[in-house]
N, C-alpha and C. Protein backbone atom coordinates (compact mmCIF):
# COMPACT_ATOMS: atom_id res chain seq x y z
N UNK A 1 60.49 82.62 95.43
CA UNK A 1 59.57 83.30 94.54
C UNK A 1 59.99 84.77 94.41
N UNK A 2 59.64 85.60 93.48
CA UNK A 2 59.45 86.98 93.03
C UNK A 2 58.66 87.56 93.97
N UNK A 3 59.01 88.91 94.46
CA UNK A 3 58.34 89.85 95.16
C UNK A 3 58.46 91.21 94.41
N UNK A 4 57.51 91.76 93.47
CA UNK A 4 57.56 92.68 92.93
C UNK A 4 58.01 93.97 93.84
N UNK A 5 58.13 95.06 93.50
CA UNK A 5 58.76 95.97 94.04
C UNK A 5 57.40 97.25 93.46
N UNK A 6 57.18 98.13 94.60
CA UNK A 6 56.35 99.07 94.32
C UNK A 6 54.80 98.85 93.34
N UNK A 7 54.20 99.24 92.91
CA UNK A 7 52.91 99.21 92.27
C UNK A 7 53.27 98.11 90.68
N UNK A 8 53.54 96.99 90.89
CA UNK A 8 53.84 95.92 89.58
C UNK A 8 53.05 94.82 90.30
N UNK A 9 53.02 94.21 89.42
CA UNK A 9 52.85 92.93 89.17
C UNK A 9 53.77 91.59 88.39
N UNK A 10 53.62 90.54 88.63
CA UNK A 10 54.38 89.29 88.58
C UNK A 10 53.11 88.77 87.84
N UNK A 11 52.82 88.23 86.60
CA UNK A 11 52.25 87.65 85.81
C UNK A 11 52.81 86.29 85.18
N UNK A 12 52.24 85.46 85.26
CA UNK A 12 52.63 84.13 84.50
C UNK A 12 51.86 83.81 83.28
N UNK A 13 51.93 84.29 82.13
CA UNK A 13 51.48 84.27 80.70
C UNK A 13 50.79 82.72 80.65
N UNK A 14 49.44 83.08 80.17
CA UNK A 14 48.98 81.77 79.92
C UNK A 14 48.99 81.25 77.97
N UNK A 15 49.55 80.26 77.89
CA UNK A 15 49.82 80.00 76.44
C UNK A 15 48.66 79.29 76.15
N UNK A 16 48.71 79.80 74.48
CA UNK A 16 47.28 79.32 73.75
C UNK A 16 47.56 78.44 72.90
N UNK A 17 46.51 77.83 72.61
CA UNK A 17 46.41 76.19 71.77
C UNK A 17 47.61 76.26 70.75
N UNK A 18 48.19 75.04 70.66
CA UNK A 18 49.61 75.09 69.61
C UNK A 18 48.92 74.28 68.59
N UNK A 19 47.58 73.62 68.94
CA UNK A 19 47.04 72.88 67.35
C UNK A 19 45.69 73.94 67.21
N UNK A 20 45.60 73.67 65.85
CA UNK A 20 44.02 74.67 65.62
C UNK A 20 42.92 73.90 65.61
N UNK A 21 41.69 74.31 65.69
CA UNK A 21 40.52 72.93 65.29
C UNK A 21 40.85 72.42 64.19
N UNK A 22 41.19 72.30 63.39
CA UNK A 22 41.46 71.56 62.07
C UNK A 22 42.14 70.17 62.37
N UNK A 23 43.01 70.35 63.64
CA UNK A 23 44.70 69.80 64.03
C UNK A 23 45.95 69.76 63.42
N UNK A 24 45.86 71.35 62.59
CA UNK A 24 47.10 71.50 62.32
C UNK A 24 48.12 72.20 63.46
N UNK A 25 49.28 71.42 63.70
CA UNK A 25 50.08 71.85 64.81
C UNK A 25 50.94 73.22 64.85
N UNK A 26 50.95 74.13 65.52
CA UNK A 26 51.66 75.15 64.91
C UNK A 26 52.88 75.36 65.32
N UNK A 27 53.70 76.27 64.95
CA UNK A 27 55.16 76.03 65.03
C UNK A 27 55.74 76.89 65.74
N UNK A 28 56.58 76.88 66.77
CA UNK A 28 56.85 78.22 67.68
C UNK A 28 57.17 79.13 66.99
N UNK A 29 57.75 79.81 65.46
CA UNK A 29 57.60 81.21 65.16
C UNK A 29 56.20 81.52 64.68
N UNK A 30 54.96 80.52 64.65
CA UNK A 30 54.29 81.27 64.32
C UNK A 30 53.13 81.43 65.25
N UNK A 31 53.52 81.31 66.35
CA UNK A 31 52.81 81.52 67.47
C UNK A 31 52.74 82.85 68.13
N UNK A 32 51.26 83.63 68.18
CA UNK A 32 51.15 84.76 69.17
C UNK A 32 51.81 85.14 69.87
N UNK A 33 52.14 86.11 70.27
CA UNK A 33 52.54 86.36 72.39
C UNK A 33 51.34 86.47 73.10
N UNK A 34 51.28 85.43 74.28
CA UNK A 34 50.47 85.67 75.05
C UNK A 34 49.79 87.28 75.56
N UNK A 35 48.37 87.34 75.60
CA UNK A 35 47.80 88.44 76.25
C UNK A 35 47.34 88.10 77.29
N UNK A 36 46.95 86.95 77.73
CA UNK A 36 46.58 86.81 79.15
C UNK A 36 47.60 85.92 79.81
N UNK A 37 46.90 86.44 81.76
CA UNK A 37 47.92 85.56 82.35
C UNK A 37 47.32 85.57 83.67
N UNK A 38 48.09 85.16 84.45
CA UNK A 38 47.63 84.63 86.29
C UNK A 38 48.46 85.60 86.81
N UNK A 39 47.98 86.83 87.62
CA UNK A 39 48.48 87.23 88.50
C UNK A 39 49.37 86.16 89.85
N UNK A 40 50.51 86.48 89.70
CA UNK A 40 50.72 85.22 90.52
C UNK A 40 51.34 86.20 91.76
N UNK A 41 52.08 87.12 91.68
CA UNK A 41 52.65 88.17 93.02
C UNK A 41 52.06 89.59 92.58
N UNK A 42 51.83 90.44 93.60
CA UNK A 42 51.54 91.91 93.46
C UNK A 42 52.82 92.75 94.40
N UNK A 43 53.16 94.16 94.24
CA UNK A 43 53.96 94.83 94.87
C UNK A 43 53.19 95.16 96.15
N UNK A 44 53.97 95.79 96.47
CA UNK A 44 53.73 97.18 97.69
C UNK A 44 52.01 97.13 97.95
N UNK A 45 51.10 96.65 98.50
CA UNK A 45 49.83 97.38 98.34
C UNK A 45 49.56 98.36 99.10
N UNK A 46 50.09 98.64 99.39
CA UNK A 46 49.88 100.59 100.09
C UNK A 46 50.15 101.34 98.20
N UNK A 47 50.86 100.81 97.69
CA UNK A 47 51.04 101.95 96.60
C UNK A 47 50.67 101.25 95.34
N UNK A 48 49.35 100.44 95.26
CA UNK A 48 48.77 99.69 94.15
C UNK A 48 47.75 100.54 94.09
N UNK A 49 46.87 100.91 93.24
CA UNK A 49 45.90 101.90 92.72
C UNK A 49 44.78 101.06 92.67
N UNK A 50 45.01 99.66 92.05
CA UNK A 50 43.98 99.00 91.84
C UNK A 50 44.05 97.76 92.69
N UNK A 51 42.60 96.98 92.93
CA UNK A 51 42.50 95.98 93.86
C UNK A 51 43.26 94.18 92.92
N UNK A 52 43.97 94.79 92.31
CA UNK A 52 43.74 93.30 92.20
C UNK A 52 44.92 92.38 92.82
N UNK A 53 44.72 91.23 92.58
CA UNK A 53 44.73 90.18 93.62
C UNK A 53 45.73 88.92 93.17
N UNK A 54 46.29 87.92 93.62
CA UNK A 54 46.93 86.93 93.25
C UNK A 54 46.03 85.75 93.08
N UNK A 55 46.15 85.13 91.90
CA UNK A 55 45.26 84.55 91.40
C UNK A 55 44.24 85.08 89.97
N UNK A 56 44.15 86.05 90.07
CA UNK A 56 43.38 86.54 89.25
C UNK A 56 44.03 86.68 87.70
N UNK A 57 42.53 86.63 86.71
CA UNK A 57 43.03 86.23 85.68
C UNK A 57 42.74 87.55 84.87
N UNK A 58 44.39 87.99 83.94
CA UNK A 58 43.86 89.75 83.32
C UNK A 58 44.64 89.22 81.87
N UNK A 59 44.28 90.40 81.62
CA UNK A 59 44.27 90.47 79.77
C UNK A 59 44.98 92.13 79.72
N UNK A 60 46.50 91.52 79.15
CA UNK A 60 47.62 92.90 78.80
C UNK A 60 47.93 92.93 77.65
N UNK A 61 48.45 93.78 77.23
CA UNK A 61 49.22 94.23 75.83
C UNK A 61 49.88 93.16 75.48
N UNK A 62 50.15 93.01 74.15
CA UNK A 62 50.91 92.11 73.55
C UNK A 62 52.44 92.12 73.56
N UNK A 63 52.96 93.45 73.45
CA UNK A 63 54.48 93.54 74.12
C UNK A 63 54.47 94.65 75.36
N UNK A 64 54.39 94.31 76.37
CA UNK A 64 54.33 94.92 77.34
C UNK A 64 55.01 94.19 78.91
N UNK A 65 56.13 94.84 79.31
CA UNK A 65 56.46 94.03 80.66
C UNK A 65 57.54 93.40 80.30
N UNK A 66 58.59 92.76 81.08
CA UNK A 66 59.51 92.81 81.20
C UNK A 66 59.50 91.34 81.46
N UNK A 67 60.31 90.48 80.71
CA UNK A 67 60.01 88.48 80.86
C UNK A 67 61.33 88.34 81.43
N UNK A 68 61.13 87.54 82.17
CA UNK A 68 62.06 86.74 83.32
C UNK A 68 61.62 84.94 83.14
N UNK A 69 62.55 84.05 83.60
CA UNK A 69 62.98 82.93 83.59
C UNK A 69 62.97 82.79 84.87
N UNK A 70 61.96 81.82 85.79
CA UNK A 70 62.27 81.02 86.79
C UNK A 70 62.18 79.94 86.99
N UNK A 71 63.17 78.74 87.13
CA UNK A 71 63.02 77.69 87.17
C UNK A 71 62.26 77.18 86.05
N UNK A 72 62.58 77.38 84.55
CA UNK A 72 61.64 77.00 83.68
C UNK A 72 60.72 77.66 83.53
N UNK A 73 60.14 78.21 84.37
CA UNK A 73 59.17 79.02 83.77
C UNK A 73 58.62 80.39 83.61
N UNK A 74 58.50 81.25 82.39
CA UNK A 74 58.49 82.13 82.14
C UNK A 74 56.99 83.01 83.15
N UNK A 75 57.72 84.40 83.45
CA UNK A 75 57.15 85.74 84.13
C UNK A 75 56.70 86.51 83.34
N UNK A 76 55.99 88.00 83.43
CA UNK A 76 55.95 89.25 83.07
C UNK A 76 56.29 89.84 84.20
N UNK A 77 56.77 90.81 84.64
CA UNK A 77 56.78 91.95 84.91
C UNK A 77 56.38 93.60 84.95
N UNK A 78 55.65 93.80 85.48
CA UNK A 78 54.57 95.37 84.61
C UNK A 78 54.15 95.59 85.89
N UNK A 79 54.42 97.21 85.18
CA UNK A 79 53.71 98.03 86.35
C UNK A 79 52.01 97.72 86.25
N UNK A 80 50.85 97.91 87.27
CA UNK A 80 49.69 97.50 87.73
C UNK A 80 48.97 98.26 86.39
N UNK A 81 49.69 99.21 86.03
CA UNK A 81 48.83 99.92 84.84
C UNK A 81 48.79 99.73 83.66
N UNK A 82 49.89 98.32 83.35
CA UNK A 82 49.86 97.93 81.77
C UNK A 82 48.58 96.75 81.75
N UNK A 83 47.96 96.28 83.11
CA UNK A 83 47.08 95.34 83.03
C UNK A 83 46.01 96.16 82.74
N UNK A 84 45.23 95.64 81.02
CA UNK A 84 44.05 95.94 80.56
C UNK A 84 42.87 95.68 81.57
N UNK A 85 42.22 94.55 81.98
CA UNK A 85 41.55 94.32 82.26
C UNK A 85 41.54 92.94 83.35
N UNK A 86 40.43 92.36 84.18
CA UNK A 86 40.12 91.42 84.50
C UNK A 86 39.49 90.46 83.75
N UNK A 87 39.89 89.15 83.73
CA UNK A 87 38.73 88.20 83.02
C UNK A 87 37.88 87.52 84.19
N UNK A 88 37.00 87.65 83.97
CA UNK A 88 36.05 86.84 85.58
C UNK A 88 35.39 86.05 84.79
């Protein structure tokens, strides 16, 4: 696994519906970029500002953070301060 380095976070983008209520299917260019995701690793916590946690579910910028490939499946990368918010 990823071990962020200093005050970041390791995010795993959660993807949104590819059909609409209607059930029209949509097509990967015309699909969003994810804004939310699962905290899945945190850095350093001596030098994190904020409490949050692995597991937890936040809501970031639309291009923000740095995407990585592991084993299939796509990361973010971002410092603790590009995360907008918590979703609880």
């Amino acid at each position: 696994m990823i071990e962020p380095l200093g005050p970041r976070v390791l995010i795993r983008p959660l993807e949104k519906e590819t059909t609409t209520k209607s059930g029209i299917i949509l097509p990967e260019t015309a699909k969003e970029k994810p804004q939310q995701g699962v905290v899945e690793a945190i850095g350093t916590e001596e030098e994190m500002l904020t409490d949050l946690a692995v597991g937890d579910k936040v809501l970031f910028a639309k291009y923000t953070g740095s995407e990585i490939q592991v084993d299939g499946t796509t990361y973010l990368i971002m410092d603790e301060g590009e995360v907008l918010a918590r979703i609880k």
